[in-house]
C-alpha atoms as a PDB file:
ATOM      1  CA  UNK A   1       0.000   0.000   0.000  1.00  0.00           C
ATOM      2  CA  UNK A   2       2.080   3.028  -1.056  1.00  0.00           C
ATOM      3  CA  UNK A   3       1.773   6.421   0.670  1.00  0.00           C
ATOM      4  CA  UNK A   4       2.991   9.332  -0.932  1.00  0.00           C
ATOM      5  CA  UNK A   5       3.642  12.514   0.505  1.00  0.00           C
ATOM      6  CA  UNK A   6       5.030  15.578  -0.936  1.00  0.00           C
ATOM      7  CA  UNK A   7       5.669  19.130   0.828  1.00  0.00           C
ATOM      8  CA  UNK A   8       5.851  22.474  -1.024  1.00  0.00           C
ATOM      9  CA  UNK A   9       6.540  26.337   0.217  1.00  0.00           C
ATOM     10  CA  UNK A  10       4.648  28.967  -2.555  1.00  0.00           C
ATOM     11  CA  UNK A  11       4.517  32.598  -2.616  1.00  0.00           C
ATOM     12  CA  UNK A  12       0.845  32.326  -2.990  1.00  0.00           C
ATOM     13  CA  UNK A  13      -1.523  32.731   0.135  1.00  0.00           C
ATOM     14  CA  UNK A  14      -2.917  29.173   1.782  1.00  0.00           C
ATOM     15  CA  UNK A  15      -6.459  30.400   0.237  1.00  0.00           C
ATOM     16  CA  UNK A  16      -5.039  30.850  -2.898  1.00  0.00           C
ATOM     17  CA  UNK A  17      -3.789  27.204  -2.800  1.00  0.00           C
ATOM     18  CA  UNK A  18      -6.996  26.160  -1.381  1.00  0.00           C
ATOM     19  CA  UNK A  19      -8.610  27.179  -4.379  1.00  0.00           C
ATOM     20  CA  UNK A  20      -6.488  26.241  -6.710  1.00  0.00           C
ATOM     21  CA  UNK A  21      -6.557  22.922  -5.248  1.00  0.00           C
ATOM     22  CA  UNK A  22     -10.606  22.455  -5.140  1.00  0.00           C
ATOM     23  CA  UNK A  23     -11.121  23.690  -8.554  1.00  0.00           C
ATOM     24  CA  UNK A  24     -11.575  20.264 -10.027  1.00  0.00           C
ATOM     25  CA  UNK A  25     -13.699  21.499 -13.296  1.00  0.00           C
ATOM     26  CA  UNK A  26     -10.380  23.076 -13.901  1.00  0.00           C
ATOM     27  CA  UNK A  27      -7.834  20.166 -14.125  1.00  0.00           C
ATOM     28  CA  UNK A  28      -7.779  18.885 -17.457  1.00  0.00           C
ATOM     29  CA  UNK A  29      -6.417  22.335 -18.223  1.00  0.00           C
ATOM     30  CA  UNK A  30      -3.198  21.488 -16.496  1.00  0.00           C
ATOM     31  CA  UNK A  31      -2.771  18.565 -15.212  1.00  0.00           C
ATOM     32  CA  UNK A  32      -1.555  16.274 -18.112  1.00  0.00           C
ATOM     33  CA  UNK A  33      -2.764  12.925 -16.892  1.00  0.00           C
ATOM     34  CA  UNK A  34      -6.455  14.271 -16.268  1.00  0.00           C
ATOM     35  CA  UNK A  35      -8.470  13.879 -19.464  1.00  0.00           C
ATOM     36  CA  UNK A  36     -12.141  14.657 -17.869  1.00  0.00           C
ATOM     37  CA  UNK A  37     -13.589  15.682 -14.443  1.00  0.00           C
ATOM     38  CA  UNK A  38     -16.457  16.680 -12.927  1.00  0.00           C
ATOM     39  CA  UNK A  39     -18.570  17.709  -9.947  1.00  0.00           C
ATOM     40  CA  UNK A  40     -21.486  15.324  -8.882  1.00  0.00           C
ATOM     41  CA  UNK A  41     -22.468  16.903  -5.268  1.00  0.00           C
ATOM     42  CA  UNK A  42     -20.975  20.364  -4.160  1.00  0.00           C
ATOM     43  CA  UNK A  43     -22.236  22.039  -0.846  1.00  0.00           C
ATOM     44  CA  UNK A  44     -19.811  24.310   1.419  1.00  0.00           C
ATOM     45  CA  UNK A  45     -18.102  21.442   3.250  1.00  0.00           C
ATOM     46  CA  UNK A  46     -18.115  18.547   0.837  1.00  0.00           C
ATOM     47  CA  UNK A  47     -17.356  17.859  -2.803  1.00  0.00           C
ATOM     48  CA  UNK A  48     -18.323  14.451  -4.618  1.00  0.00           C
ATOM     49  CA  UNK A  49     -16.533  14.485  -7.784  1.00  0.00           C
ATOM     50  CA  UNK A  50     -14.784  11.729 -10.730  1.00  0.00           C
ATOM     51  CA  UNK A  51     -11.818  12.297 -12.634  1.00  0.00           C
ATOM     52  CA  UNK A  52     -10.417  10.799 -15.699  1.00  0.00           C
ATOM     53  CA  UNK A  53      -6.671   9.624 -15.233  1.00  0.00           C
ATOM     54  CA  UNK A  54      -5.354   8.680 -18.629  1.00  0.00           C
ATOM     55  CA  UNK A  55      -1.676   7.888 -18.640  1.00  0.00           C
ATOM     56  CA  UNK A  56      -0.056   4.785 -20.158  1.00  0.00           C
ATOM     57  CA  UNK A  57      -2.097   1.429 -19.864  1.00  0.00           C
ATOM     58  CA  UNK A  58      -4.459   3.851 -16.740  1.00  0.00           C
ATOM     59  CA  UNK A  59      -7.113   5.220 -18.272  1.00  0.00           C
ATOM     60  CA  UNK A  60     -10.164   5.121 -15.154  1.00  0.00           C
ATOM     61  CA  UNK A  61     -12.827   7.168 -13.852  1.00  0.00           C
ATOM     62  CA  UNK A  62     -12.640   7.431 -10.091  1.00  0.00           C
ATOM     63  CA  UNK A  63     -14.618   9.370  -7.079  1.00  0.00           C
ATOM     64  CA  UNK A  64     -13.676  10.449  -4.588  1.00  0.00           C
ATOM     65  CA  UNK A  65     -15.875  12.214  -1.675  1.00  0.00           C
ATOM     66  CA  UNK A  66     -13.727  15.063  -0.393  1.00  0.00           C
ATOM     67  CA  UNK A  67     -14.211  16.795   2.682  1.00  0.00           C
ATOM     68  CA  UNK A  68     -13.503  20.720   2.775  1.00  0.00           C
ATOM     69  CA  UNK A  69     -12.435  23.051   5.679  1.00  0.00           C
ATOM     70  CA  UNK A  70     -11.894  26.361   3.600  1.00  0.00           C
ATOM     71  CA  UNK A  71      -8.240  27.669   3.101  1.00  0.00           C
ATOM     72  CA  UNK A  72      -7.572  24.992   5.500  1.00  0.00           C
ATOM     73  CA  UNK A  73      -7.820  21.387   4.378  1.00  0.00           C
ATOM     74  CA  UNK A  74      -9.061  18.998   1.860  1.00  0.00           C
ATOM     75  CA  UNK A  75      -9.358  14.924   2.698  1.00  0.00           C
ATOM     76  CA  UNK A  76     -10.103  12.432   0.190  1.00  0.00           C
ATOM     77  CA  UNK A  77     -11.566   9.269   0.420  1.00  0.00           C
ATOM     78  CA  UNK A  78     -13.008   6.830  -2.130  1.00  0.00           C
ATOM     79  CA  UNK A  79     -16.307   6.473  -3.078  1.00  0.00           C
ATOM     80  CA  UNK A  80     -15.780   4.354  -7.148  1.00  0.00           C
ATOM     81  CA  UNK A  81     -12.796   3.294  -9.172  1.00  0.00           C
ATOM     82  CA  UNK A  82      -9.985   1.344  -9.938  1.00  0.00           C
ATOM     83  CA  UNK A  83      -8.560   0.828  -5.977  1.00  0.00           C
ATOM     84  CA  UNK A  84      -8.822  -1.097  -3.233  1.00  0.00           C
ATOM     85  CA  UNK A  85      -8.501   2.026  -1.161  1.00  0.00           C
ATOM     86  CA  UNK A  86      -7.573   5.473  -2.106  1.00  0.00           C
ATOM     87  CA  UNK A  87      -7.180   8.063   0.672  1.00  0.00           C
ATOM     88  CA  UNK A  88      -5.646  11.466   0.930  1.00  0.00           C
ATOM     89  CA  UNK A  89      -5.214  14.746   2.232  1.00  0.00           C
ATOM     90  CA  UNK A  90      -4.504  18.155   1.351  1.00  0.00           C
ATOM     91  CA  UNK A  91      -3.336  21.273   4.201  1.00  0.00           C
ATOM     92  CA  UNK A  92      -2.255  24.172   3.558  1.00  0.00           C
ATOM     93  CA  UNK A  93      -0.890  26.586   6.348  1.00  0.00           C
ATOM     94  CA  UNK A  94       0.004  30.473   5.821  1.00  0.00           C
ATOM     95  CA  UNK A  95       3.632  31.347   7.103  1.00  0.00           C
ATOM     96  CA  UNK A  96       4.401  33.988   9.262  1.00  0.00           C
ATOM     97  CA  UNK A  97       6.665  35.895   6.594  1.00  0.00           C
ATOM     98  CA  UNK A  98       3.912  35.407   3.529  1.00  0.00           C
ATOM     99  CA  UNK A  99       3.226  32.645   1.237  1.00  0.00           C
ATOM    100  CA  UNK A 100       2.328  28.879   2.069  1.00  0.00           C
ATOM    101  CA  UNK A 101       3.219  25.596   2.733  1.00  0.00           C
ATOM    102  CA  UNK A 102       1.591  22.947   1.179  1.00  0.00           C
ATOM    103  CA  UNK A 103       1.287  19.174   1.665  1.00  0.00           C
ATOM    104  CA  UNK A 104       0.178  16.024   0.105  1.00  0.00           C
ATOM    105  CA  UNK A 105      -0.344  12.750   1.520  1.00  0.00           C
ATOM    106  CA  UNK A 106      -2.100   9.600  -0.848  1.00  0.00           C
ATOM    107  CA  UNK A 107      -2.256   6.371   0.448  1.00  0.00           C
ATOM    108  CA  UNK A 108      -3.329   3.881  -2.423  1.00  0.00           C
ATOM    109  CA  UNK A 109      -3.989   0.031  -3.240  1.00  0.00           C
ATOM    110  CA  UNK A 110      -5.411  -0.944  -6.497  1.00  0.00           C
ATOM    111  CA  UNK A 111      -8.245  -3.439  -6.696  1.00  0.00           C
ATOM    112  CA  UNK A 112      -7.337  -5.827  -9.517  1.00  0.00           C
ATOM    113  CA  UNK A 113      -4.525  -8.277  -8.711  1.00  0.00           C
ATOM    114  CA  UNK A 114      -1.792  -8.659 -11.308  1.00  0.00           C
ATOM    115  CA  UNK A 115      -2.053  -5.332 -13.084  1.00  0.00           C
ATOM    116  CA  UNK A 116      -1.368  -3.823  -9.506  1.00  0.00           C
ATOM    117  CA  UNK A 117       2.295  -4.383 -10.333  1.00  0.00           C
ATOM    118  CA  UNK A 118       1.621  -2.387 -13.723  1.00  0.00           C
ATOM    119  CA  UNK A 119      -0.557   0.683 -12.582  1.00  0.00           C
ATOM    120  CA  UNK A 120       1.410   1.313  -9.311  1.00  0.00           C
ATOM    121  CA  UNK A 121       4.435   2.983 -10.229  1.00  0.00           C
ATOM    122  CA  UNK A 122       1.778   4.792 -12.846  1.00  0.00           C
ATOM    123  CA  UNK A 123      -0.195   6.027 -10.457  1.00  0.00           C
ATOM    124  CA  UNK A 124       2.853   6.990  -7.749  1.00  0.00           C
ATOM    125  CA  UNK A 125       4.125   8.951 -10.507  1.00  0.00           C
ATOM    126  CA  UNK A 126       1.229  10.767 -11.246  1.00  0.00           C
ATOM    127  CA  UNK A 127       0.587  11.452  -7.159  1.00  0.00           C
ATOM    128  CA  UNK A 128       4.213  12.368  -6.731  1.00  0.00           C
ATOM    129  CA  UNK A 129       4.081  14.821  -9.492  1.00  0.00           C
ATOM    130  CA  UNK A 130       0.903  16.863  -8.522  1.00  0.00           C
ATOM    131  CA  UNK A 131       2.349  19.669  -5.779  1.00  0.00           C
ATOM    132  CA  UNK A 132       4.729  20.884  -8.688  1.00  0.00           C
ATOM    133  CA  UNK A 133       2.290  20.768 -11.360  1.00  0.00           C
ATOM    134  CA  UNK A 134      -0.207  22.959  -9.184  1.00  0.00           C
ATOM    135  CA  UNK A 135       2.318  25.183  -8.251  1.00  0.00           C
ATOM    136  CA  UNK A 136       3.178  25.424 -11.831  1.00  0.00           C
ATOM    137  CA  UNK A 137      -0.602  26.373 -12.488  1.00  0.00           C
ATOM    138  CA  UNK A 138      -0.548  28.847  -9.151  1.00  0.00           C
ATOM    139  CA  UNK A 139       2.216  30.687 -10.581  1.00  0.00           C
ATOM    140  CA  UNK A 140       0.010  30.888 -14.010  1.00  0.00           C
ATOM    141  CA  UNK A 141      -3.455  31.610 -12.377  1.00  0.00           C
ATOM    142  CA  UNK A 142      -2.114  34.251 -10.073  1.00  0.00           C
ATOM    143  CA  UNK A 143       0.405  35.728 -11.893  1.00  0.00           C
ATOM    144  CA  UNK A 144       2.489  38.219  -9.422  1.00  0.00           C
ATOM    145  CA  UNK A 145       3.972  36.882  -5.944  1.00  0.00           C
ATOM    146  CA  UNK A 146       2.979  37.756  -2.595  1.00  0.00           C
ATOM    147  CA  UNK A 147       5.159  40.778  -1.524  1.00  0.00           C
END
């Protein structure tokens, strides 16, 4: 069951992150392994939504029921898709001096036996490469740093 975790510092406030973060319409845009995406429940403190991973021999739909605490936190948990489990969680804290710090923890297992050994390292890289690929996209949806 690998658990990823990645940490970031950005110029950008912890809102501004937050955001970014929970704008899932918004991902194909950027993120090269999302081909589709979209919102099935939205209120203020929850988001149900699926996303299409294509990359290599992975090309799912998944869901995952995420739980919101505004500029604060996101946690993701399962509902449909291609795992055995899939669990995760976004924070992002404001420093004292400006900016953020962001970080990513995923804890995955895939459901289907063999092709495990095929879609893990698939899906580790795609997890392991999504704080620099939103920090890429703050630095184009934002534009100018925090001062």
């Amino acid at each position: 069951m690998p658990v990823i975790r990645r940490s970031q510092k950005e110029p950008f406030s912890a809102k501004q992150m937050y955001d970014l973060v929970n704008d899932v319409e918004s991902y194909p845009t950027f993120l090269p392994w999302c081909k589709g995406s979209r919102i099935l429940k939205s209120t203020p403190t929850m988001m149900e939504a699926s996303i299409l991973t294509a990359k290599g021999p992975l090309n799912k739909w998944f869901t995952t029921r995420n739980t919101l605490v505004e500029s604060e936190k996101i946690t993701l948990n399962l509902v449909d898709g291609p795992f055995k489990h899939l669990r995760g969680e976004w924070r992002f804290n404001d420093l004292p001096d400006g900016g953020s710090e962001i970080h990513l923890m995923i804890d995955f297992d895939f459901s289907f036996g063999p092709a495990r050994l095929l879609l893990t390292p698939i899906f580790e890289n795609i997890a392991g490469s999504m704080v620099a690929a939103f920090s890429a996209q703050a630095k184009v949806r934002y534009g100018k740093l925090l001062s």
